[in-house]
N, C-alpha and C. Protein backbone atom coordinates (compact mmCIF):
# COMPACT_ATOMS: atom_id res chain seq x y z
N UNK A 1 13.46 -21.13 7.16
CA UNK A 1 12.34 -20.56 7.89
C UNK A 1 11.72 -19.44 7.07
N UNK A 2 10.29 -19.62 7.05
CA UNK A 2 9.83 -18.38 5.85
C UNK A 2 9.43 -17.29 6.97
N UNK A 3 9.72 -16.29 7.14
CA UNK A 3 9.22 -15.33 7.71
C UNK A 3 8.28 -14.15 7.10
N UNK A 4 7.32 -14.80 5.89
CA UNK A 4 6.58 -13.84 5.18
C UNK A 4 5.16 -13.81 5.91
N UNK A 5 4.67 -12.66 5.75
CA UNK A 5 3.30 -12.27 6.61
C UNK A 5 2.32 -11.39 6.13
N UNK A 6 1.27 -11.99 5.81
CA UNK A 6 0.33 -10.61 5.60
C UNK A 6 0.16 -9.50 6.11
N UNK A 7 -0.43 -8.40 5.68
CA UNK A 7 -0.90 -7.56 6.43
C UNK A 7 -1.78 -8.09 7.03
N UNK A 8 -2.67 -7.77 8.05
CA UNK A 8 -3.76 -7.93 8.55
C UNK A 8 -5.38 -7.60 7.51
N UNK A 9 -6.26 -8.46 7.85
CA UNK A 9 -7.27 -8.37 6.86
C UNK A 9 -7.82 -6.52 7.02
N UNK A 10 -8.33 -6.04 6.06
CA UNK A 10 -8.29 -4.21 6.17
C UNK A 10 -7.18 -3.46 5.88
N UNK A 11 -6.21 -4.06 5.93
CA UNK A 11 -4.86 -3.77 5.77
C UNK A 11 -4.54 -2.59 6.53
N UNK A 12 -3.35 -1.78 6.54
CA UNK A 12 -3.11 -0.81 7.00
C UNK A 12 -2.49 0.67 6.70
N UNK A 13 -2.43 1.16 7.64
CA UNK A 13 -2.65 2.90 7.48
C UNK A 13 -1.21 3.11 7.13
N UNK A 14 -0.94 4.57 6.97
CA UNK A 14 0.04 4.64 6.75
C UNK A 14 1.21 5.16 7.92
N UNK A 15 0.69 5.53 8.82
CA UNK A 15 1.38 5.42 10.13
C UNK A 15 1.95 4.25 10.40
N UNK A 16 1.44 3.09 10.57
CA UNK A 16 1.44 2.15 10.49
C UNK A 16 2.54 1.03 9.58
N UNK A 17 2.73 1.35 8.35
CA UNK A 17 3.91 1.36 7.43
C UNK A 17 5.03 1.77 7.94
N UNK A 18 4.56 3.01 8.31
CA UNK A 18 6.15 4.11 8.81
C UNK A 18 6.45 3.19 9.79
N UNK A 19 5.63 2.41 10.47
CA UNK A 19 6.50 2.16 12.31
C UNK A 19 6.96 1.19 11.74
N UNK A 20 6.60 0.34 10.94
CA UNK A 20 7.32 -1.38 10.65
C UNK A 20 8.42 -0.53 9.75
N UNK A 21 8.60 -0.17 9.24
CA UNK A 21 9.95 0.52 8.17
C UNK A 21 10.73 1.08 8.97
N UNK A 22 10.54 1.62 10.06
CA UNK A 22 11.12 2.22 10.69
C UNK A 22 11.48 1.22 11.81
N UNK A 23 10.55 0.20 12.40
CA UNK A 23 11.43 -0.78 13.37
C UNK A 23 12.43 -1.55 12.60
N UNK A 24 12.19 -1.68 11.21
CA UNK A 24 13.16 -2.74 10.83
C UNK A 24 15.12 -1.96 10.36
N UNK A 25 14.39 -1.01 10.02
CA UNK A 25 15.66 -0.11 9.58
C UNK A 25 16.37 0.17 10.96
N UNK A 26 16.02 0.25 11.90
CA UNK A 26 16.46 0.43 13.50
C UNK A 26 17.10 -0.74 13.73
N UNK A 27 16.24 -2.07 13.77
CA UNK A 27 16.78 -3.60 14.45
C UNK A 27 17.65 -3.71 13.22
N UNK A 28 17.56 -3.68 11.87
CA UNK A 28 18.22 -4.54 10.97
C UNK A 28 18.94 -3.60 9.84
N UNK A 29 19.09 -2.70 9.96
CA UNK A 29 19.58 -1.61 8.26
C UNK A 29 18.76 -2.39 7.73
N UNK A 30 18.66 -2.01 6.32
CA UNK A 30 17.86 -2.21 5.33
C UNK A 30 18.10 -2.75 4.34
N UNK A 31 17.78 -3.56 3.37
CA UNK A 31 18.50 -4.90 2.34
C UNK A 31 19.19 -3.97 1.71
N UNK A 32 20.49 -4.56 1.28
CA UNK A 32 21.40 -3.95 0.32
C UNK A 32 21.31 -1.86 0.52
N UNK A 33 21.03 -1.37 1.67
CA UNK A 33 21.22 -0.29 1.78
C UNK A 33 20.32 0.67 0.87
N UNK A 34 19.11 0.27 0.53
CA UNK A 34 18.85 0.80 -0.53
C UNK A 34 17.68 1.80 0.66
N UNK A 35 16.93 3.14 0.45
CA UNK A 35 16.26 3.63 0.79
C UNK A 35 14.56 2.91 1.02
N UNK A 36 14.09 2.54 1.76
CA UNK A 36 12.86 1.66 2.05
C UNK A 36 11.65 2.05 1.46
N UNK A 37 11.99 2.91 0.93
CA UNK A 37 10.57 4.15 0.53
C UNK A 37 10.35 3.75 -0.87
N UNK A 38 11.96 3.40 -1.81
CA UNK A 38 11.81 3.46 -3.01
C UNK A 38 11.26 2.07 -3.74
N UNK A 39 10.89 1.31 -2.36
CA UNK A 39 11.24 -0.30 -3.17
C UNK A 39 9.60 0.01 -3.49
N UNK A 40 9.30 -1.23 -4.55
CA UNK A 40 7.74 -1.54 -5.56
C UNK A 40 7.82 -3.05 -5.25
N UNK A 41 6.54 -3.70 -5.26
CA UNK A 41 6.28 -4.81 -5.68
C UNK A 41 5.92 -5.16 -6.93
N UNK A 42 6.95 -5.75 -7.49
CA UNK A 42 6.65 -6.06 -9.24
C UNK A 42 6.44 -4.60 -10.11
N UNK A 43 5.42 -4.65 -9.98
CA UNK A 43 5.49 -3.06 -11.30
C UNK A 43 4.33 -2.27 -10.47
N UNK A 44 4.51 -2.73 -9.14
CA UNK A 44 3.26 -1.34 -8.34
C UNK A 44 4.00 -0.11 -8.22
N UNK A 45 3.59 1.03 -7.92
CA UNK A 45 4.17 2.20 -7.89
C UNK A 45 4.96 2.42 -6.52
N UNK A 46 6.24 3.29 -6.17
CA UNK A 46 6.91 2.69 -4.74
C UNK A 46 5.95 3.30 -3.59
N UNK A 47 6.47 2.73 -2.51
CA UNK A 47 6.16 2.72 -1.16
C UNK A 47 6.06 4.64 -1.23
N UNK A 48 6.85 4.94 -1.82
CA UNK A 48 6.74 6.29 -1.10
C UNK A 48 5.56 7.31 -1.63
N UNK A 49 5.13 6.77 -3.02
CA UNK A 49 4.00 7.36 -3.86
C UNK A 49 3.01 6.57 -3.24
N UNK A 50 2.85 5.60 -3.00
CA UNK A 50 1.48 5.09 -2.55
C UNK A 50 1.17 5.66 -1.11
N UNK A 51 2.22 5.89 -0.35
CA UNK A 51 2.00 6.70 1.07
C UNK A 51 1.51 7.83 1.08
N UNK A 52 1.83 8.67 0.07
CA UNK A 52 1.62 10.23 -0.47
C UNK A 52 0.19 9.63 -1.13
N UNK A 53 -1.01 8.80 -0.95
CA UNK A 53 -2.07 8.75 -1.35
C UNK A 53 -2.80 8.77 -0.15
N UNK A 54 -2.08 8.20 1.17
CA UNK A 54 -2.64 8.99 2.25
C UNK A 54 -3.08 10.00 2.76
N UNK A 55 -2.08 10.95 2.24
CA UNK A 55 -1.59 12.37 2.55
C UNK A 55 -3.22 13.07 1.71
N UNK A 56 -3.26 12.82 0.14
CA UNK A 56 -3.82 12.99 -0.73
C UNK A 56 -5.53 12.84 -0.10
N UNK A 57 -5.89 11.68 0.26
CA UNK A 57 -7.01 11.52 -0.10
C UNK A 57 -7.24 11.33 1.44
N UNK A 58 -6.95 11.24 2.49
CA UNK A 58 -7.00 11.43 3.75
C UNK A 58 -6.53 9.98 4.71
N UNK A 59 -6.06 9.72 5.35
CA UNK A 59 -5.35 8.67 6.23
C UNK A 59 -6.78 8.00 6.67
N UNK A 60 -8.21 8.21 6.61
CA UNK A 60 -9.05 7.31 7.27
C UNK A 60 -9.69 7.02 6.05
N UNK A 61 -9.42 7.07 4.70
CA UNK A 61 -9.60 6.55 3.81
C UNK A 61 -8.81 5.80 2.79
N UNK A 62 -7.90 5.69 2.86
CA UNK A 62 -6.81 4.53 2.17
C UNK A 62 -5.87 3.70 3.28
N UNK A 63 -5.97 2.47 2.61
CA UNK A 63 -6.05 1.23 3.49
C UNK A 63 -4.72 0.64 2.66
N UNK A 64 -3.92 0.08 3.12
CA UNK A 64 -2.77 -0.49 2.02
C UNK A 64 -2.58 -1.98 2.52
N UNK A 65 -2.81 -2.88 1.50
CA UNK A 65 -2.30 -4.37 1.39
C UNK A 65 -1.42 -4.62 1.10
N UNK A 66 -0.65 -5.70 1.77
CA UNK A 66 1.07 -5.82 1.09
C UNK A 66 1.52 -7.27 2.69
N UNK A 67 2.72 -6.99 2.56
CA UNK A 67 3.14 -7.91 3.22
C UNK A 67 4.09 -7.64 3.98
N UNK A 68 4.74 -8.70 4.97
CA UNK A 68 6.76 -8.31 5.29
C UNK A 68 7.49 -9.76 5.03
N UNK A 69 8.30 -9.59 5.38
CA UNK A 69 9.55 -10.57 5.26
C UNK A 69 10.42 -10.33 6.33
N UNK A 70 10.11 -10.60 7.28
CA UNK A 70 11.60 -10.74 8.31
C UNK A 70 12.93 -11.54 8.07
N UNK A 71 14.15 -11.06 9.05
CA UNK A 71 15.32 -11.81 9.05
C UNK A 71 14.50 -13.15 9.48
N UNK A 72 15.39 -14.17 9.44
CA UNK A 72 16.75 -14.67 8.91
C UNK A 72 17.09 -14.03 7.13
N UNK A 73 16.11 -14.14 6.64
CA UNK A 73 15.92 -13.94 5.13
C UNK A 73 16.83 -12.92 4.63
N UNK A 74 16.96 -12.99 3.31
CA UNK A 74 17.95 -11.91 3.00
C UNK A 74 16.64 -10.78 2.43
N UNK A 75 15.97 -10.94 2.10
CA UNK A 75 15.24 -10.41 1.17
C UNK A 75 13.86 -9.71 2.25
N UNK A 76 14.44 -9.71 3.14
CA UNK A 76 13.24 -8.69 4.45
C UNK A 76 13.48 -7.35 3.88
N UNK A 77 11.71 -7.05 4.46
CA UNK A 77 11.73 -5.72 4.26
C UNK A 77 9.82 -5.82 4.40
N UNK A 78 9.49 -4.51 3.38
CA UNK A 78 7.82 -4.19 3.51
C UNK A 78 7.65 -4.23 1.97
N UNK A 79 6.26 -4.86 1.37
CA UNK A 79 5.97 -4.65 -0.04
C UNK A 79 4.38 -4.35 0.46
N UNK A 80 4.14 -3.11 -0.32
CA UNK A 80 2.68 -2.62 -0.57
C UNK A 80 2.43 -3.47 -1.67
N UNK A 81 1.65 -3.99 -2.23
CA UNK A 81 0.85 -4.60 -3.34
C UNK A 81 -0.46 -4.10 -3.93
N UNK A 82 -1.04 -2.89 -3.30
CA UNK A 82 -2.13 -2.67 -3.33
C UNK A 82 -2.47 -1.73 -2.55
N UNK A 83 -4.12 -1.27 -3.09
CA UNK A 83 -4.85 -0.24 -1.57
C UNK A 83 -6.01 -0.35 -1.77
N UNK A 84 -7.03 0.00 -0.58
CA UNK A 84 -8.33 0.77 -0.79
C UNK A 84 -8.44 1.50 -0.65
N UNK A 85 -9.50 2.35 -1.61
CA UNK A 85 -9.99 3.81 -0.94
C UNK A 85 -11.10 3.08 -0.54
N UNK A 86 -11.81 4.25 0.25
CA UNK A 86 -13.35 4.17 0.62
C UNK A 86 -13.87 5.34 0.88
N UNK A 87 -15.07 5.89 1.19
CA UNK A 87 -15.77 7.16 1.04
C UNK A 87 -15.36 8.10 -0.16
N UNK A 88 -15.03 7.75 -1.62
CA UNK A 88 -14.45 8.61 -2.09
C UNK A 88 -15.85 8.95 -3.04
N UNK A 89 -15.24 10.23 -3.95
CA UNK A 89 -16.15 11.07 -4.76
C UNK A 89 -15.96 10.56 -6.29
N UNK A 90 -16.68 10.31 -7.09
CA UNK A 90 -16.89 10.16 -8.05
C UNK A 90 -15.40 10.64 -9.14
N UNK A 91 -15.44 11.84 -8.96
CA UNK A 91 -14.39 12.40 -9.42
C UNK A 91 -12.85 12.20 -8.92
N UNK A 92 -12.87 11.59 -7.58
CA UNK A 92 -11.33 10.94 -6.78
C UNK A 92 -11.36 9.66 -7.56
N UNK A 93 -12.21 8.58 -7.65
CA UNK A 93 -12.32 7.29 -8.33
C UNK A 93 -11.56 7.78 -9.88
N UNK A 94 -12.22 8.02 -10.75
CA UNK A 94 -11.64 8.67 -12.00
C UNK A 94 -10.27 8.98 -11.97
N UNK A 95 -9.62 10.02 -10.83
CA UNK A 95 -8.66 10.30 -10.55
C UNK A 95 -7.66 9.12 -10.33
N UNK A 96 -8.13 8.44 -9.61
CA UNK A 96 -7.36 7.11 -9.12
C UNK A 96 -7.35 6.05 -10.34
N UNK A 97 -7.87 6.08 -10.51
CA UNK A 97 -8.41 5.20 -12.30
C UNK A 97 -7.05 5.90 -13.18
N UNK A 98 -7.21 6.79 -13.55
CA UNK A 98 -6.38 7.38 -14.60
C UNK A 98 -4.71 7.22 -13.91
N UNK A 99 -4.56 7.50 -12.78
CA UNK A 99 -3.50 7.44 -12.34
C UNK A 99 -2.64 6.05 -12.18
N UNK A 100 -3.75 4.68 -11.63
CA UNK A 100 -2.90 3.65 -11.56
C UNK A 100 -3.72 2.67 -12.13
N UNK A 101 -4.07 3.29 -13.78
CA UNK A 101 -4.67 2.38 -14.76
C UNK A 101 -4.20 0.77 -14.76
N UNK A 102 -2.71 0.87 -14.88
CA UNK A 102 -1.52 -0.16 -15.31
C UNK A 102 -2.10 -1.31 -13.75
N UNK A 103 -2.37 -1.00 -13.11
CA UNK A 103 -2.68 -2.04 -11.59
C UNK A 103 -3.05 -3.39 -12.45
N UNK A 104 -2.79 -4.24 -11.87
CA UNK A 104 -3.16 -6.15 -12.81
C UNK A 104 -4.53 -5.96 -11.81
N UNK A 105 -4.97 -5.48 -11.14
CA UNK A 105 -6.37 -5.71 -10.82
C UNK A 105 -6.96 -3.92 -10.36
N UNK A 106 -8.42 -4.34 -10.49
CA UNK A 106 -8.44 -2.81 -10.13
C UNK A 106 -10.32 -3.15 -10.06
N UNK A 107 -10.57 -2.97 -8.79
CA UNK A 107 -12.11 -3.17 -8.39
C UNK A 107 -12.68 -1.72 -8.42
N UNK A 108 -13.92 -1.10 -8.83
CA UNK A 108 -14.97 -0.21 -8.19
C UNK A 108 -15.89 -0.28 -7.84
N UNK A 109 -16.34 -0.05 -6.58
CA UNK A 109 -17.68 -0.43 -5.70
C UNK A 109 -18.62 0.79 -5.78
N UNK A 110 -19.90 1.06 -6.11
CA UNK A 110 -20.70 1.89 -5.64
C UNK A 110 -21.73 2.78 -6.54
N UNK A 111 -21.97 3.39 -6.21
CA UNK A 111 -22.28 4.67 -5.31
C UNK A 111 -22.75 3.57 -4.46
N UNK A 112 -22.48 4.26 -3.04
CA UNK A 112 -23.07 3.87 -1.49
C UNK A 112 -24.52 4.81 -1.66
N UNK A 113 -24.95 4.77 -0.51
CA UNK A 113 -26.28 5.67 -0.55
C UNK A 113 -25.71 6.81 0.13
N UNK A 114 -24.87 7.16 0.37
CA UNK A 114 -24.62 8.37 -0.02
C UNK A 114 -24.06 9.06 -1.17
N UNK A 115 -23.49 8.63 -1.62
CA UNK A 115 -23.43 8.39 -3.45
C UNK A 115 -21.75 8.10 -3.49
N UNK A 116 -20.93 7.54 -2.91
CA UNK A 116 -19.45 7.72 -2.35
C UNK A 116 -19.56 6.16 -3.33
N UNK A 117 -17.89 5.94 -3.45
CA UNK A 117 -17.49 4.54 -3.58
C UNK A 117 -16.34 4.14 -3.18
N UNK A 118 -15.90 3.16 -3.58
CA UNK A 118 -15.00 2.17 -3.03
C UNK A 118 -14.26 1.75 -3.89
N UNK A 119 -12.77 1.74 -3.89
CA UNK A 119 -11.63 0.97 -4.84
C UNK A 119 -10.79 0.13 -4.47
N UNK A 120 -10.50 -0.73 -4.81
CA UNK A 120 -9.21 -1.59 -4.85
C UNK A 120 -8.57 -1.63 -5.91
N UNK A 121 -7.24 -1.39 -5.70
CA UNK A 121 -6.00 -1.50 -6.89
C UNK A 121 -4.66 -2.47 -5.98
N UNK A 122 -4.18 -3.72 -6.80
CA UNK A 122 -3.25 -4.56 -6.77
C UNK A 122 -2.68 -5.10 -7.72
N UNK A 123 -1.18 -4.52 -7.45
CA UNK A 123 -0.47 -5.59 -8.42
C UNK A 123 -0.17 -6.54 -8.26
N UNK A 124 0.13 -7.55 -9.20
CA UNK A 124 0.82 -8.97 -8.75
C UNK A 124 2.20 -8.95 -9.73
């Protein structure tokens, strides 16, 4: 039985992360005991640095893509793969650029007419 699942299209917040990490560590401990925060998908940066981009750039502007894996499986848990910003400043883009250059994909949208833009970064 595959129990793998997208996020939802928009993906989600980081509150949102915390409650599924936190229901599963409640119903199930956590694979091989390892801390939930530290795991990466492939060579993305971990769960716990990409959450701290919430913190950073504000919770109604970064959006996180990724997936789960429920039991039966051995291999359940949460993988971020990715994020958006949106409303950001010229100089946050750059910022985000320099920081997760290494991303296997990496979109920039904009200036909006207010002069703001838009990012996507995903690893595979």
């Amino acid at each position: 039985m595959d129990t793998y699942q997208r996020f939802p299209e928009g993906g989600l917040d980081k509150k949102s992360i915390i409650n599924i990490i936190e229901y599963i560590v409640e119903k199930y401990g956590w694979c091989n005991d390892e801390n939930p925060y530290e795991g990466c998908h492939n060579f993305s940066p971990t769960i716990e640095e990409l959450l701290s981009l919430a913190d950073e750039y504000g919770e109604d502007r970064i959006r996180f893509v990724g997936f789960t894996i429920s039991p039966p499986r051995d291999d359940y848990g949460v993988d971020i793969d990715g994020f958006d910003g949106k409303n950001l400043t010229i100089e946050e883009v750059l910022r985000l650029v320099m920081d997760y250059h290494g991303a296997s994909e990496m979109e920039v949208i904009g200036p909006n007419e207010n002069g703001l833009y838009e990012v996507s970064f995903w690893w595979d």
